[in-house]
Protein backbone atom coordinates (compact mmCIF):
# COMPACT_ATOMS: atom_id res chain seq x y z
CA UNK A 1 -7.90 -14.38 20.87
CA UNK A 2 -11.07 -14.62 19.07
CA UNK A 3 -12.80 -17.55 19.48
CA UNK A 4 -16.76 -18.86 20.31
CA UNK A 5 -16.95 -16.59 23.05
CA UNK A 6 -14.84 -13.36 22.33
CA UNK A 7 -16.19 -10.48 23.42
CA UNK A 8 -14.17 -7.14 22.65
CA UNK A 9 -13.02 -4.87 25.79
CA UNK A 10 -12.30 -1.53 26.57
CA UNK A 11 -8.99 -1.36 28.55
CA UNK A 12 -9.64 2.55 30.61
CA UNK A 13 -6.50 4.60 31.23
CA UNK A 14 -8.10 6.58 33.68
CA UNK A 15 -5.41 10.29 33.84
CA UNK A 16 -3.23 8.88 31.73
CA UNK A 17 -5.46 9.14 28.77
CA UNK A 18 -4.84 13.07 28.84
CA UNK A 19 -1.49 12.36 28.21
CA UNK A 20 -1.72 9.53 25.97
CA UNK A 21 -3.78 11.94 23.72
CA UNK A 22 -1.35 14.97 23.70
CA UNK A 23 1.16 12.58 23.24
CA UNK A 24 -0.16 10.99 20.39
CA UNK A 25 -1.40 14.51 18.83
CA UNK A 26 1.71 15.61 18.98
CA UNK A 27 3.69 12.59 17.09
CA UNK A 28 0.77 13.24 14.59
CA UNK A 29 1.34 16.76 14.25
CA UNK A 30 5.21 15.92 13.41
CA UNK A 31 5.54 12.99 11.44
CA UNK A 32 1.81 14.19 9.42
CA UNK A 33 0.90 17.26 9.46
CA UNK A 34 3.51 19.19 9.23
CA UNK A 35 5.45 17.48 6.45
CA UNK A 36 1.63 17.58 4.32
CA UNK A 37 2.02 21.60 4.76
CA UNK A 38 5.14 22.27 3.93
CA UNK A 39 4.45 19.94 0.51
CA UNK A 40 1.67 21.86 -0.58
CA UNK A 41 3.55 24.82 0.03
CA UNK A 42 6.31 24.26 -2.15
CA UNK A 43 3.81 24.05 -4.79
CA UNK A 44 3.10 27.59 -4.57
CA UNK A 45 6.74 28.67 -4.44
CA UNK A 46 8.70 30.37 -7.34
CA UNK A 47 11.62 28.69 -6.01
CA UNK A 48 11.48 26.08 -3.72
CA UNK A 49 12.83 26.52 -0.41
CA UNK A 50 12.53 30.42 0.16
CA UNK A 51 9.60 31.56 1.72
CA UNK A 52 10.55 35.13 0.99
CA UNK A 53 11.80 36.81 -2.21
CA UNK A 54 11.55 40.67 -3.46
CA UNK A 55 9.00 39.55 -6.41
CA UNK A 56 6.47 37.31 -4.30
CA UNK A 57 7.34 33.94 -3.27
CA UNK A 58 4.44 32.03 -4.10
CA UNK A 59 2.50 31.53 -7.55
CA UNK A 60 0.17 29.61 -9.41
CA UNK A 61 2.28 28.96 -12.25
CA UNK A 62 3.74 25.49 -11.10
CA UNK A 63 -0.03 23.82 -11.08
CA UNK A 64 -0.63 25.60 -14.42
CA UNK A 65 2.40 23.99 -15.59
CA UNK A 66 2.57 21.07 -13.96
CA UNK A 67 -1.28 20.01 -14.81
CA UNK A 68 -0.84 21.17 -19.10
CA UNK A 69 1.91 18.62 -19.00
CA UNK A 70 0.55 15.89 -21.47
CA UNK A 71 2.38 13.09 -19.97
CA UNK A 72 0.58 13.75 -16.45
CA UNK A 73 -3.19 11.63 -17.12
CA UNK A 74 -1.00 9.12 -18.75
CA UNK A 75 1.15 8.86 -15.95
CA UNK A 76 -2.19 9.53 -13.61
CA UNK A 77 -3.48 6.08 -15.17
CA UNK A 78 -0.56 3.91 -15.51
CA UNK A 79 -0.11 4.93 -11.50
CA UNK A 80 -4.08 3.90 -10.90
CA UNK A 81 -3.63 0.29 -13.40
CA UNK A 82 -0.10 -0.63 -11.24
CA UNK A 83 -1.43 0.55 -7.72
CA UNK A 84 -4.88 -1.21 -8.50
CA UNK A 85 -3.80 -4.48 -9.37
CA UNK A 86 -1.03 -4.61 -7.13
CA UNK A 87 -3.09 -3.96 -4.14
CA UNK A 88 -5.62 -7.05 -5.62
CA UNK A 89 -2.85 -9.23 -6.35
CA UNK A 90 -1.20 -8.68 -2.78
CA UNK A 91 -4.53 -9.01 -1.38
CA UNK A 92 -4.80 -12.70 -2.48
CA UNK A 93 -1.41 -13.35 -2.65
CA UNK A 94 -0.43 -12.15 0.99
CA UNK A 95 -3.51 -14.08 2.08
CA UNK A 96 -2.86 -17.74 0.96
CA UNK A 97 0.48 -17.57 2.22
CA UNK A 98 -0.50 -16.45 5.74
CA UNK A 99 -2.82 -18.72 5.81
CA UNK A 100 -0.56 -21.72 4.88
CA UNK A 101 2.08 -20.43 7.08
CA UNK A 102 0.02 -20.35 10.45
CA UNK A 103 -2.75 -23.21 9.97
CA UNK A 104 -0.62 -25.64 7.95
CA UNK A 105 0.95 -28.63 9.44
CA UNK A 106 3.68 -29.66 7.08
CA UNK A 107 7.51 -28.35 7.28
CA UNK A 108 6.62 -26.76 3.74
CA UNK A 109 4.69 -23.28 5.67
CA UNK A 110 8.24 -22.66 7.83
CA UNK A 111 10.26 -22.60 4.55
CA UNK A 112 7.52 -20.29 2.80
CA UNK A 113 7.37 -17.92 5.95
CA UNK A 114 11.15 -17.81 5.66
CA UNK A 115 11.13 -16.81 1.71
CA UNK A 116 8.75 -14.10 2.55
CA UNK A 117 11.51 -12.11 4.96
CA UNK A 118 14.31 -11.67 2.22
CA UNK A 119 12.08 -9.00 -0.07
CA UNK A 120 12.98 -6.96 3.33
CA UNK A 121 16.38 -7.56 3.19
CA UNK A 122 17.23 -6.75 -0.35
CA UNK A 123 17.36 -2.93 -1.66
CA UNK A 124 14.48 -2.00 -4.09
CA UNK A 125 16.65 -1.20 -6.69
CA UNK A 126 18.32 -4.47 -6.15
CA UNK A 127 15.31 -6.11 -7.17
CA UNK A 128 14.41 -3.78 -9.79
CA UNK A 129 17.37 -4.83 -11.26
CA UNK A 130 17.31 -8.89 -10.81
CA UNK A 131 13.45 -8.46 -12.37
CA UNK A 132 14.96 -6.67 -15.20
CA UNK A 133 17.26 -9.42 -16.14
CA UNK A 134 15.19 -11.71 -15.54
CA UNK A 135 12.16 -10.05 -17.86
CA UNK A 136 15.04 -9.40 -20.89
CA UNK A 137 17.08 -12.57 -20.27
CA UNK A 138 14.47 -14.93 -20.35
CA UNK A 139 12.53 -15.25 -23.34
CA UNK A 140 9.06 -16.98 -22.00
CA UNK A 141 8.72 -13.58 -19.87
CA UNK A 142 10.32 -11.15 -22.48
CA UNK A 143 6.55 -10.28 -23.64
CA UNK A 144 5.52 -9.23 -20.65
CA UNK A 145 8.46 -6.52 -20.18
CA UNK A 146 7.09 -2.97 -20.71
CA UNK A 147 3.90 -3.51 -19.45
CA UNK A 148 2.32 -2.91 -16.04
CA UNK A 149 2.57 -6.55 -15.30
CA UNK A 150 6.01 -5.96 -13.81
CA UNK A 151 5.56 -3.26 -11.69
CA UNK A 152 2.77 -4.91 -10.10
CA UNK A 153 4.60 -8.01 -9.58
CA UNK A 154 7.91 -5.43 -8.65
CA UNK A 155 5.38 -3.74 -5.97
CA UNK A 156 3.92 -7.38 -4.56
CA UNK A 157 7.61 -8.21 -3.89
CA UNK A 158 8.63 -5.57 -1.97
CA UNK A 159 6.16 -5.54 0.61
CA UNK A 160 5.51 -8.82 0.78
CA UNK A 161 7.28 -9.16 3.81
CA UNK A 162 4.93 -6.45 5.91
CA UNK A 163 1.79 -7.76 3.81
CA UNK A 164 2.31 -11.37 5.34
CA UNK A 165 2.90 -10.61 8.77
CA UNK A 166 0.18 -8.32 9.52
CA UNK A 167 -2.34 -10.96 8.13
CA UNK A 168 -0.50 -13.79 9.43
CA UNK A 169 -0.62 -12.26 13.50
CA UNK A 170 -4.49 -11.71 12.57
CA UNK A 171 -4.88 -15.22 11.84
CA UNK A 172 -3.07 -16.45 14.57
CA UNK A 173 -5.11 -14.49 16.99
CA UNK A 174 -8.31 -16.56 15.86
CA UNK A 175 -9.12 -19.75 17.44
CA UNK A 176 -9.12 -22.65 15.33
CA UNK A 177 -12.77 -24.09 16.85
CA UNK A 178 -14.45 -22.01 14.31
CA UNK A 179 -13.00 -23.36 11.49
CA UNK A 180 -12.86 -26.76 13.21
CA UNK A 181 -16.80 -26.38 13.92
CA UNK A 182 -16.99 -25.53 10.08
CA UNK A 183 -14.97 -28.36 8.72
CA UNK A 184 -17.24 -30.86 11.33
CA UNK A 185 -20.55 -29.43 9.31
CA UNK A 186 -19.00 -30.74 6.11
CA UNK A 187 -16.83 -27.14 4.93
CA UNK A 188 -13.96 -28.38 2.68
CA UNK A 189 -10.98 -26.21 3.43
CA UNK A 190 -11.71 -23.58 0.45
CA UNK A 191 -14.92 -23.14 2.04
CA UNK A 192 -13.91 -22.87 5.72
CA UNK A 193 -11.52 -20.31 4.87
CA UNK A 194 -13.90 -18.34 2.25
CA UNK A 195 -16.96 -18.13 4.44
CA UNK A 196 -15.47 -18.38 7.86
CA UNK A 197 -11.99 -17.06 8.38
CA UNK A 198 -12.04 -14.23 5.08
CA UNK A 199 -14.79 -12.43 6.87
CA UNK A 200 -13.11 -11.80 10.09
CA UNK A 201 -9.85 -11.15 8.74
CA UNK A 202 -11.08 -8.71 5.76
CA UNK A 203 -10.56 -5.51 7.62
CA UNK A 204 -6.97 -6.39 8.22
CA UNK A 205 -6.76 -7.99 4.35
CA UNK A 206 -8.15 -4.22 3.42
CA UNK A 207 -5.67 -1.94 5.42
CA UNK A 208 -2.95 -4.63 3.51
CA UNK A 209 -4.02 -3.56 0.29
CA UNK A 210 -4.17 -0.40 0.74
CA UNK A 211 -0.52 -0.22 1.87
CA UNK A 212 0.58 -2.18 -1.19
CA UNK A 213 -1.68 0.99 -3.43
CA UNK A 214 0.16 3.81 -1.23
CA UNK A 215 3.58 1.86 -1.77
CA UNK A 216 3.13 1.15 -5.56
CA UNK A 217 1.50 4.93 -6.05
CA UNK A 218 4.91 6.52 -4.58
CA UNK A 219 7.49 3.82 -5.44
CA UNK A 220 10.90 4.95 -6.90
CA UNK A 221 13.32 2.64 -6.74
CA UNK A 222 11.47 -0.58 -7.49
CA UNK A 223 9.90 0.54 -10.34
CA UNK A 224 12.98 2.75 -11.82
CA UNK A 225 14.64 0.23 -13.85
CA UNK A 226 11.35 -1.15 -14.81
CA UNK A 227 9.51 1.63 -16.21
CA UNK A 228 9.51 2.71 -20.16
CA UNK A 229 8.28 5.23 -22.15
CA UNK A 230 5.05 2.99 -22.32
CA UNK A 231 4.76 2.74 -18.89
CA UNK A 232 5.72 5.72 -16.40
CA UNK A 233 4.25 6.01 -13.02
CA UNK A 234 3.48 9.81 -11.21
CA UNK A 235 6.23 8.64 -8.97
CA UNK A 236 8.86 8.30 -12.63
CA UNK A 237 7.53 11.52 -13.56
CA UNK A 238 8.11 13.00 -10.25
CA UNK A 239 11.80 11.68 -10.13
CA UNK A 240 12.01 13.52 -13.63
CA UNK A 241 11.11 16.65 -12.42
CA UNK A 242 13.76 16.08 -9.82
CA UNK A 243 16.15 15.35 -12.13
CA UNK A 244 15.82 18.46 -13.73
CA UNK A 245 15.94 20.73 -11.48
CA UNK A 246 11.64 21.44 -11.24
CA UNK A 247 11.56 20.87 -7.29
CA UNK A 248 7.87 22.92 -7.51
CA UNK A 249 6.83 20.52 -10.52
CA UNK A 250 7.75 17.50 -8.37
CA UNK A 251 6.31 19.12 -4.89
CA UNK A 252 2.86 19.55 -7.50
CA UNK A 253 3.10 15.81 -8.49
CA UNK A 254 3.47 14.34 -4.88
CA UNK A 255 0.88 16.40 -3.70
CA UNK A 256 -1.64 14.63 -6.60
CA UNK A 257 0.18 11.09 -5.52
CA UNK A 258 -0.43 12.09 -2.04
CA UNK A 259 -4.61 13.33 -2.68
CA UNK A 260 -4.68 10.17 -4.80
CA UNK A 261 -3.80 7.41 -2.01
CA UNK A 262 -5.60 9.32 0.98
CA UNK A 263 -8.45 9.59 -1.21
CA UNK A 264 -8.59 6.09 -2.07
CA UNK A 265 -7.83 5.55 1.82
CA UNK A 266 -11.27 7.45 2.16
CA UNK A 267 -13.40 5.68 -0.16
CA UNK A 268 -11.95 2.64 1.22
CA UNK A 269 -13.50 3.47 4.55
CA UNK A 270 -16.44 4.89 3.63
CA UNK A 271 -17.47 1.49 1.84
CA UNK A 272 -16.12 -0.60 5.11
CA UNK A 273 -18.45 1.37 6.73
CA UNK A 274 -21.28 0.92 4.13
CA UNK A 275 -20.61 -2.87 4.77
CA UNK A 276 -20.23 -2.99 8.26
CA UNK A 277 -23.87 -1.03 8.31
CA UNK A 278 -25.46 -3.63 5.73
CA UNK A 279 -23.80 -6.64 7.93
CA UNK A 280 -25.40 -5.26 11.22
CA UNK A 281 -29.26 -4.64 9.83
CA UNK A 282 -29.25 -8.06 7.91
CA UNK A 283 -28.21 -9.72 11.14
């Protein structure tokens, strides 16, 4: 629990850390690695699947192809507008509700953690589908259909449920003195929770809404019945390819959704970092 007097420590494993690590490599190896190589080498294969044929296996012509394809920046932006906002809009979203859930008193908070389970339990295309109706069927949202306003929303929904909980077990792991010792200083509750509790929790906030921009940048089924022609996501053009036939084309267009979300993973950390740094030499 954090509280006035945490104080981080190291737990040793003494020789089991040998085999923690070898362990742990090797899950990473599997579930990581191996599925990243075997991605990027589909992109290089005439025909996906067979490493060996009498002409070559591999070529270039699948980037060449796959990168001349005029819909691909269009669908390149449209991914980064949806991903973008939905990761802000989870971000803020995901927060308030955590927060009400753990450090409210009412019965209101139990009813709102409840809602927040049944994105979970509903298929994607299931909700696809009720946001389509709704969008079409009701005329004060009508306007809004077609644009990247529902996919983000679409996205926000769907991992709601994982969003919450990992900011809501963070915020139950702080004590309440701080924000007790803010709100005795004269902190309303905006403040308390702005300058006190945000700051500690905006690492875990972060890694949240970074999920929600890897979810929306590969989502399918959320975002198939929601997508049009003025709107299509790497991940619609991907299930296009699919459609067709163009396994390579696709295997070219995960591997840019894939270098897109691990590089925005990167820059992600790299600023963290850059923050933590600036935090540490002003204190």
């Amino acid at each position: 629990v954090i509280g006035g007097k945490f104080a981080p420590r190291i737990h040793r494993l003494g020789a089991w850390r040998w085999i923690a690590f070898a362990a742990i490599a090797v899950l990473l190896v599997f579930i990581a690695v191996v599925p990243v190589v075997l991605i990027v080498l589909g992109t290089f294969m005439k025909i996906f699947g067979y490493f060996t044929l009498p002409s070559g296996a591999f070529t270039l012509a699948n980037w060449d192809k796959a990168l001349h394809n005029p819909n691909l920046f269009s669908a390149l932006i449209d991914t980064l507008a949806v991903a973008s906002g939905a990761a802000l809009l989870a971000m803020v979203l995901f927060s308030a509700i955590a927060y009400l859930s753990v450090r409210s008193q009412v019965a209101f908070p139990a009813l709102l953690d409840f809602l927040t389970w049944l994105p979970s339990t509903v298929p994607g295309i299931v909700i696809g589908l009720g946001f389509l109706w709704l969008f079409l069927g009701t005329p004060v949202f009508r306007p809004i259909y077609g644009t990247p306003w529902v996919l983000m929303i679409a996205v926000v929904l769907g991992g709601m449920t994982t969003g919450v909980q990992i900011i809501k077990s963070n915020i139950a792991q702080i004590s309440r003195e701080l924000e007790e010792a803010a709100a005795v200083s004269g902190g309303s509750s905006l403040y308390v929770f702005r300058r006190v509790l945000l700051p500690l929790i905006a690492p875990v906030v972060l890694v949240v809404g970074l999920l929600i921009f890897a979810s929306a940048a590969r989502a399918t089924s959320l975002v198939a019945l929601l997508s049009t022609g003025a709107v299509k996501p790497l991940s619609m053009l991907q299930l296009n390819y699919m459609a067709d036939g163009s396994y390579e084309l696709a295997t070219v267009v995960g591997v840019i959704i894939l270098a897109l979300t691990v590089g925005v993973a990167l820059i992600a950390r790299l600023v963290s970092l850059r923050l933590g740094a600036t935090g540490t030499v002003a204190g």
